[in-house]
N, C-alpha and C. Protein backbone atom coordinates (compact mmCIF):
# COMPACT_ATOMS: atom_id res chain seq x y z
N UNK A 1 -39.01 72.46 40.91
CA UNK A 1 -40.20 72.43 40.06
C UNK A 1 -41.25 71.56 40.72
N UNK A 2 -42.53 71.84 40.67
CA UNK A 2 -43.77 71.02 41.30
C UNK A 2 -44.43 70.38 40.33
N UNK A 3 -44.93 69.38 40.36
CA UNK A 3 -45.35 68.43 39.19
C UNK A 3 -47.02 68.18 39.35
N UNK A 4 -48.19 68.38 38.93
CA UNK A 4 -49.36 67.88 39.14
C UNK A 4 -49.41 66.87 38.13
N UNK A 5 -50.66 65.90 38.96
CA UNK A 5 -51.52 64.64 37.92
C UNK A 5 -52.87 64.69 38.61
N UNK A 6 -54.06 65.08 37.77
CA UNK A 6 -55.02 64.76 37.97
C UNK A 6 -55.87 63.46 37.22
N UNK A 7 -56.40 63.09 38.53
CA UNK A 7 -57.00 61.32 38.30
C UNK A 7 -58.77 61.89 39.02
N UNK A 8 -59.54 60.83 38.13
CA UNK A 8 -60.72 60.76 38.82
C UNK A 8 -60.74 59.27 40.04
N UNK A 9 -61.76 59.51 40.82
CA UNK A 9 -61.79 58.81 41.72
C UNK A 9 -63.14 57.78 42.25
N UNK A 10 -63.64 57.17 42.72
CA UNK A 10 -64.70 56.85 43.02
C UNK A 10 -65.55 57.79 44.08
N UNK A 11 -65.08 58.34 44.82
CA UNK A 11 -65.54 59.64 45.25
C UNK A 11 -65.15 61.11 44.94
N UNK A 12 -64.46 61.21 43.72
CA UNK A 12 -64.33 62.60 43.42
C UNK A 12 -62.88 62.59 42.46
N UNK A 13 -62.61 63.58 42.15
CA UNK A 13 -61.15 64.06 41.20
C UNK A 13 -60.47 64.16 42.90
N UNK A 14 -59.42 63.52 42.13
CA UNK A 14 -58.19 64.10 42.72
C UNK A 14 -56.74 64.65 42.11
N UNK A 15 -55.94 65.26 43.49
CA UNK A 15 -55.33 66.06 42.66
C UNK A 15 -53.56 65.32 43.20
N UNK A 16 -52.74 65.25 42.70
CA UNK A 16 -51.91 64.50 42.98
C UNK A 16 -50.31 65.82 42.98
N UNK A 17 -49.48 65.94 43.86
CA UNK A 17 -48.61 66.80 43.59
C UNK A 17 -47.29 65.68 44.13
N UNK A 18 -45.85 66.38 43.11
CA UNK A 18 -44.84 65.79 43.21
C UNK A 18 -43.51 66.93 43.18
N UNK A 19 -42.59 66.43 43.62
CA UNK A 19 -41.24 67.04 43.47
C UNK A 19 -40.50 67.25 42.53
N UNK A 20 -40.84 65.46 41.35
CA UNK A 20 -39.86 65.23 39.96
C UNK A 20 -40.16 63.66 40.80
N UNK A 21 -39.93 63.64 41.49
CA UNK A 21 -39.49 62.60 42.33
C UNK A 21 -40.04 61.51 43.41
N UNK A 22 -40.20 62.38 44.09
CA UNK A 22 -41.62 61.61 45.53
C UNK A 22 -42.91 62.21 45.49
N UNK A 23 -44.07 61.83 46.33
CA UNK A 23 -45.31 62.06 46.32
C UNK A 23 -45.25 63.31 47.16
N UNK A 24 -45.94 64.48 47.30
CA UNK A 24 -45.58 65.36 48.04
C UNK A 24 -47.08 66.15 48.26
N UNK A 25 -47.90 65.54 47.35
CA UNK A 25 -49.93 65.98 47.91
C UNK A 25 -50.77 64.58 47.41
N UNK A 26 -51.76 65.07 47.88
CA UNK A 26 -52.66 64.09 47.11
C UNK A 26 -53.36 64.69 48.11
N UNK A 27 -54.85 65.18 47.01
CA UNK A 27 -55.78 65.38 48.17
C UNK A 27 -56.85 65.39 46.76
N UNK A 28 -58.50 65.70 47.68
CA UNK A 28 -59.33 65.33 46.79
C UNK A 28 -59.72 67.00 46.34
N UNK A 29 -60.21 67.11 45.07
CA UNK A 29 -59.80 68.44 44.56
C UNK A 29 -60.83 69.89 45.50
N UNK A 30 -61.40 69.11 45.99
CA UNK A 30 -62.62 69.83 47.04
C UNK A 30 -62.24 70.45 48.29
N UNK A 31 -61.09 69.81 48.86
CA UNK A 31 -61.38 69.17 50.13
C UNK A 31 -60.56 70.41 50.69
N UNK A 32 -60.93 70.79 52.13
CA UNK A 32 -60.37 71.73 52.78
C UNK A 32 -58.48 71.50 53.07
N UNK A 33 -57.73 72.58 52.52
CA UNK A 33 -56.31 72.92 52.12
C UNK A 33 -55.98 72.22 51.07
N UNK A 34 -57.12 72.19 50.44
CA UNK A 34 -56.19 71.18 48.84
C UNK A 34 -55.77 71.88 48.51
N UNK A 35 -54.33 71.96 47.67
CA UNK A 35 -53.52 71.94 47.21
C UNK A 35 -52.02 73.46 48.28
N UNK A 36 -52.39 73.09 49.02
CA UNK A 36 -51.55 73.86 50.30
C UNK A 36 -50.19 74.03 49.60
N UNK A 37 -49.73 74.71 49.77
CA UNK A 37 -48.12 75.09 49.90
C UNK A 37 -48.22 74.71 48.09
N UNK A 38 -48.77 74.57 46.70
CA UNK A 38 -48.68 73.89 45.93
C UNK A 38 -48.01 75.38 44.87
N UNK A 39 -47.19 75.50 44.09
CA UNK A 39 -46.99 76.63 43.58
C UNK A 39 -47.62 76.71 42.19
N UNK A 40 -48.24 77.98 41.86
CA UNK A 40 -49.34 78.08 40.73
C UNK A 40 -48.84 77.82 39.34
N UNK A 41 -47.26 77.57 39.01
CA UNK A 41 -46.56 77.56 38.09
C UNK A 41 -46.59 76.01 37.99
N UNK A 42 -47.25 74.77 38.66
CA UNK A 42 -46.61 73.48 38.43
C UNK A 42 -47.10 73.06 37.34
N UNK A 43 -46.30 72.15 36.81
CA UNK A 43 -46.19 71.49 35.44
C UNK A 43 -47.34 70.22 35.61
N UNK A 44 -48.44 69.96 34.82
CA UNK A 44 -49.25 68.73 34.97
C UNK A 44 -48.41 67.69 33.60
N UNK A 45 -48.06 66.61 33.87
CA UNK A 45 -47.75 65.21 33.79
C UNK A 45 -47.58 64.26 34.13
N UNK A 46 -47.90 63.32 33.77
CA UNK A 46 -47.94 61.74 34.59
C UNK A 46 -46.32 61.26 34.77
N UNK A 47 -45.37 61.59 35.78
CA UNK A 47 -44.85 61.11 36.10
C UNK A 47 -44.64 59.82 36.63
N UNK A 48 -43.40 59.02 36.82
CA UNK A 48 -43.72 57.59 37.46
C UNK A 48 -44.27 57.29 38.80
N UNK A 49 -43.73 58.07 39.84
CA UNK A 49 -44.67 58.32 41.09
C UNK A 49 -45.82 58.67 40.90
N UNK A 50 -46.52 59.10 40.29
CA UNK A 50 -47.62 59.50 39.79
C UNK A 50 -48.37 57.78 39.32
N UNK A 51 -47.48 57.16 38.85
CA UNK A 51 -48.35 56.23 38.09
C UNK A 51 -48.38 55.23 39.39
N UNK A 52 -46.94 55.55 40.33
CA UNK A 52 -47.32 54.26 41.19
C UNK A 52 -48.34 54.47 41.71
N UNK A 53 -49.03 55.66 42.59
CA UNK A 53 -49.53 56.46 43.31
C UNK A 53 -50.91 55.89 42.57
N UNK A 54 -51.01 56.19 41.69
CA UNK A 54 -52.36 55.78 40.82
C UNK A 54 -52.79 54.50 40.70
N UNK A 55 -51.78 53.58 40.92
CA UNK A 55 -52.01 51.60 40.99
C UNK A 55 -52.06 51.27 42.39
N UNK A 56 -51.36 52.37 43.36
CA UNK A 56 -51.92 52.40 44.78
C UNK A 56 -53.52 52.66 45.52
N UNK A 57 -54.24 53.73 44.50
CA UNK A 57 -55.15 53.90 44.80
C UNK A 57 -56.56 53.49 44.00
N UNK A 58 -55.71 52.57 42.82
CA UNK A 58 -56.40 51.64 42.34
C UNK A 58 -57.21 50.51 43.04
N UNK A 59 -55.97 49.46 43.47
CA UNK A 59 -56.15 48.59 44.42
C UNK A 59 -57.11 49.36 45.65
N UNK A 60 -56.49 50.42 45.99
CA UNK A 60 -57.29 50.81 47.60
C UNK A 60 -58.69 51.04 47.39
N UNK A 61 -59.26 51.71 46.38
CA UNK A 61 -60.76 51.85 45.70
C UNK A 61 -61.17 50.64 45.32
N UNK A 62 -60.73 49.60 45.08
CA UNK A 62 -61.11 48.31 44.31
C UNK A 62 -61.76 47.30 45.60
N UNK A 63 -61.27 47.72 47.02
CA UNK A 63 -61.10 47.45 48.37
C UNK A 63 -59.68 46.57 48.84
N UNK A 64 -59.06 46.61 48.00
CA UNK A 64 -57.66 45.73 48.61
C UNK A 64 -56.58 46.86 49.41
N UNK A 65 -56.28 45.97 50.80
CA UNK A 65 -55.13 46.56 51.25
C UNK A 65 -54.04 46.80 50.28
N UNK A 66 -53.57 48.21 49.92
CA UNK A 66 -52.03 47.97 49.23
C UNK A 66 -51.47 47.09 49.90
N UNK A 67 -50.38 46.72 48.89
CA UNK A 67 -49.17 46.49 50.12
C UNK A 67 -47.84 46.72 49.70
N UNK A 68 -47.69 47.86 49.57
CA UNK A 68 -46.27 48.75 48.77
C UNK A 68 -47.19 50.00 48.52
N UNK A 69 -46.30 51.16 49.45
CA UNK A 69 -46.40 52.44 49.31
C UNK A 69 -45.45 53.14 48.42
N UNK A 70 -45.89 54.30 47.64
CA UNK A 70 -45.43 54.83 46.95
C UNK A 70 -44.66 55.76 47.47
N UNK A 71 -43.42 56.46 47.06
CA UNK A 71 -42.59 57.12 47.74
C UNK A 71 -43.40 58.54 48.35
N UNK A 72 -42.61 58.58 49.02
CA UNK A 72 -43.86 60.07 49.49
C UNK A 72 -42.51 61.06 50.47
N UNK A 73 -43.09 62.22 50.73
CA UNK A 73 -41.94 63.36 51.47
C UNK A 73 -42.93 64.45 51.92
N UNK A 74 -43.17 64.33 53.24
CA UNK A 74 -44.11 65.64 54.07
C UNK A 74 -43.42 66.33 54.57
N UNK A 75 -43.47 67.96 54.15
CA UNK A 75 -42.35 68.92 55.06
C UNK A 75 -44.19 69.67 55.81
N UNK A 76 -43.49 69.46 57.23
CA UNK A 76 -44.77 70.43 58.03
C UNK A 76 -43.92 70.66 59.15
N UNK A 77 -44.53 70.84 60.38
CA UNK A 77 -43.97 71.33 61.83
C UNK A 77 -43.41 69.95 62.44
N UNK A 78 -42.68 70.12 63.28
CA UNK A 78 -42.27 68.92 64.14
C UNK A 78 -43.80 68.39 65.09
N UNK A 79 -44.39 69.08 65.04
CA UNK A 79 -45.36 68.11 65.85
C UNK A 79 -46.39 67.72 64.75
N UNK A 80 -46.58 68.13 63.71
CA UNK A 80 -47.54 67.57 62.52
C UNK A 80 -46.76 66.47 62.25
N UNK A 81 -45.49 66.47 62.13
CA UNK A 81 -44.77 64.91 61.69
C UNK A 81 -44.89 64.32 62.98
N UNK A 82 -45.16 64.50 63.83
CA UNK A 82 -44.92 63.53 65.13
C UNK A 82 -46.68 62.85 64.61
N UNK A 83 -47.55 64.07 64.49
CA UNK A 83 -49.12 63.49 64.16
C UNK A 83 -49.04 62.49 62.86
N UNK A 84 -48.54 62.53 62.30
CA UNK A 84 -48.73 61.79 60.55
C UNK A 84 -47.77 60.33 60.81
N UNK A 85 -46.53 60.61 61.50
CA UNK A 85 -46.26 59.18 61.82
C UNK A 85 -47.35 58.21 62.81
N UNK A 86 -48.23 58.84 63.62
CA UNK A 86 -48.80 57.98 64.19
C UNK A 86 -50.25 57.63 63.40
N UNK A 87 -50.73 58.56 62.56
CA UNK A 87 -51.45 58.21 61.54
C UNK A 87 -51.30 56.89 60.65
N UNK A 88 -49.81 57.20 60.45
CA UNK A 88 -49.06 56.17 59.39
C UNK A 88 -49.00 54.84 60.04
N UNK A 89 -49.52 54.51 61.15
CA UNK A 89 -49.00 53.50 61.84
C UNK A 89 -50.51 52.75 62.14
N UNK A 90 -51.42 53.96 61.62
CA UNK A 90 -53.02 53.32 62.34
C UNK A 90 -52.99 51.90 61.09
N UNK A 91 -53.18 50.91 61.68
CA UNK A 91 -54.06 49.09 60.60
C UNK A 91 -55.00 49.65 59.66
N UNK A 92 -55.04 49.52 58.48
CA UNK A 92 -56.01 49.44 57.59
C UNK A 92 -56.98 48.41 58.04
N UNK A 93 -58.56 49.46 58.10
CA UNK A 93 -59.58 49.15 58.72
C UNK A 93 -59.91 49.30 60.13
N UNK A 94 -58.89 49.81 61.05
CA UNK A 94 -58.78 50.53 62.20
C UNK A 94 -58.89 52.21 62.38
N UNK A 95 -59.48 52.14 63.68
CA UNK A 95 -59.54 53.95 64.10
C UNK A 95 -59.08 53.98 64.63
N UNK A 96 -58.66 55.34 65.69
CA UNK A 96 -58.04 55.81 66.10
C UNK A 96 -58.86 56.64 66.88
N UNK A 97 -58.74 57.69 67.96
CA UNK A 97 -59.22 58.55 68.66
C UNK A 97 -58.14 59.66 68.25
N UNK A 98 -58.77 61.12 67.81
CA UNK A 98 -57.94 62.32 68.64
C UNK A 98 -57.10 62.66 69.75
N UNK A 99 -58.15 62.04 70.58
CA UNK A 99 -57.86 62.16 72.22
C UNK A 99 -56.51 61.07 72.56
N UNK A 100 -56.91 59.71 71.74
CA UNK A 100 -55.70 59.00 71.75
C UNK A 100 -54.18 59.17 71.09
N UNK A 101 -54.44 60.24 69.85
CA UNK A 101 -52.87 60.55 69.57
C UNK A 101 -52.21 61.26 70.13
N UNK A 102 -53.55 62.52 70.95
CA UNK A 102 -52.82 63.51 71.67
C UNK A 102 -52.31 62.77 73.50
N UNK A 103 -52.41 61.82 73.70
CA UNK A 103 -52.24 61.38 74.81
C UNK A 103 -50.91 60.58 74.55
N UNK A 104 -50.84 59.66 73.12
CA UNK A 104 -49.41 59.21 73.09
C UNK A 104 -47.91 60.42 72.59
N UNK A 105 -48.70 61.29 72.29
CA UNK A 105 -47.96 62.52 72.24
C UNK A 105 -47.23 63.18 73.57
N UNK A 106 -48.15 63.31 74.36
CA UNK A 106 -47.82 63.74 75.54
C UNK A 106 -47.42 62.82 76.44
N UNK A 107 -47.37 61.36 76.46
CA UNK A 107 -46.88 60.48 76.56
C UNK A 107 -45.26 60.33 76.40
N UNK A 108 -44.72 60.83 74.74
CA UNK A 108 -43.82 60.60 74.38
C UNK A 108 -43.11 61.79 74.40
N UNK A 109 -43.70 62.82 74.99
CA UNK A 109 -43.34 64.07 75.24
C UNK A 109 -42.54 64.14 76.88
N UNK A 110 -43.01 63.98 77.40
CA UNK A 110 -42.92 63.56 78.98
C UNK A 110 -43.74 64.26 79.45
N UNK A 111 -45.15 64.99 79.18
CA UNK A 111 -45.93 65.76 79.45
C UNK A 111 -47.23 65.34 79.93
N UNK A 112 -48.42 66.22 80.71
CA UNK A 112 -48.66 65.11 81.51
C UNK A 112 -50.42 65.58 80.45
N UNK A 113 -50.29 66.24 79.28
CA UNK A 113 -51.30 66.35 78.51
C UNK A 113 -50.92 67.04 77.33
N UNK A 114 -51.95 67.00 76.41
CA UNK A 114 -51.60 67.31 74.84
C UNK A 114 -52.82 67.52 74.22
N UNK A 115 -53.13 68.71 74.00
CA UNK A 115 -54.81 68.78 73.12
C UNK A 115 -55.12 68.35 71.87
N UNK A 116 -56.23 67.92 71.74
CA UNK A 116 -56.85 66.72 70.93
C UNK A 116 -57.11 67.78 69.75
N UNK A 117 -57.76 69.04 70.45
CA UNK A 117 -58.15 69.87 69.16
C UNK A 117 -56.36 70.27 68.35
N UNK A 118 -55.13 70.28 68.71
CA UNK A 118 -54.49 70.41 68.46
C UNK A 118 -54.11 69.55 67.31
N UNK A 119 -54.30 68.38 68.02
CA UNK A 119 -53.98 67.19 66.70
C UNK A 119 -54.82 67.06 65.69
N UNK A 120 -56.05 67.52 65.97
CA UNK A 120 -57.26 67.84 65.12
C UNK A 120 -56.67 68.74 63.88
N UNK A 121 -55.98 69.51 64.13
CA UNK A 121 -55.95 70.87 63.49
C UNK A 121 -54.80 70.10 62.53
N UNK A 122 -53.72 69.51 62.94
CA UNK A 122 -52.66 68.46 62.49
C UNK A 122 -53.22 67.82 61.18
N UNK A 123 -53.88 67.04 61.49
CA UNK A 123 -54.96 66.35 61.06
C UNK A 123 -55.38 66.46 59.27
N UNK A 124 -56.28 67.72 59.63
CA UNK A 124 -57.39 68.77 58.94
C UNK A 124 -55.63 68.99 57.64
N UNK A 125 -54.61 69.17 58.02
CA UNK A 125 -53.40 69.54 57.24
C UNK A 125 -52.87 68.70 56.43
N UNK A 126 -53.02 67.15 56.85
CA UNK A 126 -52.38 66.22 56.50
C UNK A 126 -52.11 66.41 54.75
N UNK A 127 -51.27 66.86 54.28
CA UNK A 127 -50.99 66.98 52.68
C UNK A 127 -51.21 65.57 51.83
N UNK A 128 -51.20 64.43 52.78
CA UNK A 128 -51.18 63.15 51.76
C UNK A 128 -52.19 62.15 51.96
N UNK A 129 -53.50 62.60 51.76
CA UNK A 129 -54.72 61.85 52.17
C UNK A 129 -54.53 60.98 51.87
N UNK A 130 -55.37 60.02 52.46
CA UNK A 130 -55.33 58.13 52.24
C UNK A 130 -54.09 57.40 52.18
N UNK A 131 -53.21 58.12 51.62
CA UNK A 131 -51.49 57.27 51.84
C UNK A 131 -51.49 57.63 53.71
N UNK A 132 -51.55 58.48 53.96
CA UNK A 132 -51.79 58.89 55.35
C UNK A 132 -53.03 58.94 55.47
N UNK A 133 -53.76 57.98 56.19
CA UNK A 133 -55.01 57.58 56.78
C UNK A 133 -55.68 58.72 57.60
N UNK A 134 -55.62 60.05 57.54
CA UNK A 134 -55.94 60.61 58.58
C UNK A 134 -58.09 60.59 58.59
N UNK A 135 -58.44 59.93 57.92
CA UNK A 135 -59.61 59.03 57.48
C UNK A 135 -59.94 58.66 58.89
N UNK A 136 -58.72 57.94 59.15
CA UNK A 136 -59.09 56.88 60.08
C UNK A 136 -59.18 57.37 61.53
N UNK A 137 -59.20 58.24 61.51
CA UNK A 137 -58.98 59.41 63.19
C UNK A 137 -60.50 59.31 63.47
N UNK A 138 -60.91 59.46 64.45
CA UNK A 138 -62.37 59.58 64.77
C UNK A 138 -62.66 60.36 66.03
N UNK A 139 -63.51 60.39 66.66
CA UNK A 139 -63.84 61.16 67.79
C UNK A 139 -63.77 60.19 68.80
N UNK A 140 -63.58 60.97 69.58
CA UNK A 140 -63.32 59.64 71.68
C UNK A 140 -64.66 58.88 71.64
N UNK A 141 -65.62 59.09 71.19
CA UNK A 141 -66.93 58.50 71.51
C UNK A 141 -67.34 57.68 70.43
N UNK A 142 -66.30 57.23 69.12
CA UNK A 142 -66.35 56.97 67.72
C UNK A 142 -67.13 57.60 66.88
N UNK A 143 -67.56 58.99 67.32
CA UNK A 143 -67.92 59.58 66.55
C UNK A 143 -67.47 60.07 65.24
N UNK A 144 -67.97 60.36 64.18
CA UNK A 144 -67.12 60.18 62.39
C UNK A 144 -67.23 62.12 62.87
N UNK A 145 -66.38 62.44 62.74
CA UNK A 145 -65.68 64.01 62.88
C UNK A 145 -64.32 64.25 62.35
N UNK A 146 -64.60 65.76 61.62
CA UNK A 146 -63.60 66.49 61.55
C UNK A 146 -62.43 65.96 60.01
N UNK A 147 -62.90 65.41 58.99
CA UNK A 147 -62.52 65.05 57.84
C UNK A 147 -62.39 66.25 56.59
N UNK A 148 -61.36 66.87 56.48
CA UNK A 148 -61.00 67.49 55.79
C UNK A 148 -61.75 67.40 54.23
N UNK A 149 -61.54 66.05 53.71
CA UNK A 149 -62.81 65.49 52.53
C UNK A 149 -63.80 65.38 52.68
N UNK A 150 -64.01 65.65 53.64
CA UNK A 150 -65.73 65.55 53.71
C UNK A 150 -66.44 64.49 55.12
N UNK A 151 -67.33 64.72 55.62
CA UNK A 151 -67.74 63.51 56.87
C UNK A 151 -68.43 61.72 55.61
N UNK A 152 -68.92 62.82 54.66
CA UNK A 152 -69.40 61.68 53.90
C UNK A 152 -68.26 60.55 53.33
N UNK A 153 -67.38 61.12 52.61
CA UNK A 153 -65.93 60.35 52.48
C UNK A 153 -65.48 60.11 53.47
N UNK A 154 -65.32 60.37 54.87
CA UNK A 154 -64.61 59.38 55.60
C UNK A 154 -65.83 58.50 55.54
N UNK A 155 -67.14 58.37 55.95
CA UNK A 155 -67.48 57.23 55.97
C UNK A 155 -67.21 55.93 54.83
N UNK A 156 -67.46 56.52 53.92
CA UNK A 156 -67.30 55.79 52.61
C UNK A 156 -66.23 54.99 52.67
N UNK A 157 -64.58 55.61 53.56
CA UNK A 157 -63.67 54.57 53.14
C UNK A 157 -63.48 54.03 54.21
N UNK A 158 -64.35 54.38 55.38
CA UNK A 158 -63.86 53.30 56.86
C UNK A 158 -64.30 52.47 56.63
N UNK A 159 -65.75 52.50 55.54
CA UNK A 159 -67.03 51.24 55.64
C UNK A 159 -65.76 50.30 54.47
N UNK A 160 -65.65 51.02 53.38
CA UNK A 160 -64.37 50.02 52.61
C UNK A 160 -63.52 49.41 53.40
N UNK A 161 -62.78 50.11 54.15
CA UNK A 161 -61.83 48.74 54.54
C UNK A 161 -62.26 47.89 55.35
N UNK A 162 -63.68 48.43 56.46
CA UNK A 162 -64.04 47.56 57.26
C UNK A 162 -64.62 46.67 56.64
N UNK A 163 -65.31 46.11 55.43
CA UNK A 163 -65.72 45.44 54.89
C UNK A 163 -64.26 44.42 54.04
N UNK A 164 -63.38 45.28 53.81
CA UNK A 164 -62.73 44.03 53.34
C UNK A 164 -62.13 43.41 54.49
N UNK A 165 -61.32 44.25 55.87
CA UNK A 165 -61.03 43.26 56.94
C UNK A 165 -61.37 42.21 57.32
N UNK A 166 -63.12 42.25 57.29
CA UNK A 166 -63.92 41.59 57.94
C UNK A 166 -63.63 40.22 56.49
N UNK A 167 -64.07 40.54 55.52
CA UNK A 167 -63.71 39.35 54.70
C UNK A 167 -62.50 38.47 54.22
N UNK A 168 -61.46 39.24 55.24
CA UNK A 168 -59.91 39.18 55.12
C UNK A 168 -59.85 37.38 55.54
C-alpha cells in the first residue's frame, strides 16, 4: 500500500509519499517527475514518518541544519543510487559540480570518464528532494542549472543554508 501527506511549504505544497513505514517521495507538487512510480490508489494520512518528515522540514525552512533524518528507502538503478549517495554526502550549505560526481563515479568505477549529463539526468529523478540535496548540484562554472523544482527554488534554498552556515 502507498501512503500520501500533503504539507504546504514556504515555497510551494508538497507532496510526501510512504510505504506504511519509510519515506519513499517527497517532492514539490509542481516539480518535474513528481510523484514518479507513485500508484493512483494511495491512501492520504499523516502517518508517523510523515510527521517526522514534517519536523524535518520544519527546522530546514526555519534555516536550521536538521540533525536527524527521517527514515527514507530509494529503489532506482544502480548508478542513480551510486548518484544519491554522493548527493547524500554533499555539507549543508555546500555545492557540488555535475562534472564532479560524474568524475568520482568514474573514479570509483575504474573508468577513465563518466558523463555529467548522465548524472544530470540521475539528478532531475532524485524521488526525495531536500532529504537528498540534489539542490545542491550546480554547474562546473557554479552556474544554478538543471533543478527539477525549479532554478528559482534552488536558489532560494542554497541562499538558506548559505546564510545560516555563514552565521553558524
Amino acid at each position: 500500500m502507498n501512503y500520501t501527506f500533503h504539507l504546504d511549504s514556504p515555497l510551494g505544497k508538497i507532496v510526501l509519499a510512504s510505504d506504511g513505514e519509510v519515506l519513499t517521495g517527497l517532492w514539490f507538487e509542481d516539480q518535474k517527475y513528481a510523484l514518479k512510480g507513485l500508484k493512483a490508489d494511495a491512501k492520504e494520512c499523516l502517518l508517523p514518518v510523515f510527521e517526522k518528515t514534517k519536523l524535518w522540514l520544519d527546522r530546514y525552512f526555519k534555516g536550521e541544519e536538521p540533525d536527524f533524518m527521517p527514515p527514507y528507502q530509494i529503489k532506482a538503478s544502480d548508478f542513480q543510487m551510486e548518484v544519491y549517495a554522493i548527493l547524500s554526502a554533499i555539507p549543508y550549505g555546500e555545492t557540488m559540480s555535475y562534472s564532479k560526481i560524474a568524475s568520482m563515479i568514474a573514479m570509483k568505477r575504474g573508468i577513465r570518464k563518466m558523463s555529467a549529463q548522465a548524472v544530470g539526468s540521475a539528478v532531475s529523478k532524485n524521488p526525495i528532494c531536500l532529504i537528498v540535496p540534489c539542490h545542491r548540484v550546480i554547474g562546473k562554472n557554479g552556474e544554478l542549472v538543471g533543478y527539477a523544482g525549479g532554478i528559482e527554488r534552488k536558489k532560494i534554498l542554497l541562499d538558506l543554508e548559505k546564510a545560516h552556515k555563514k552565521s553558524s
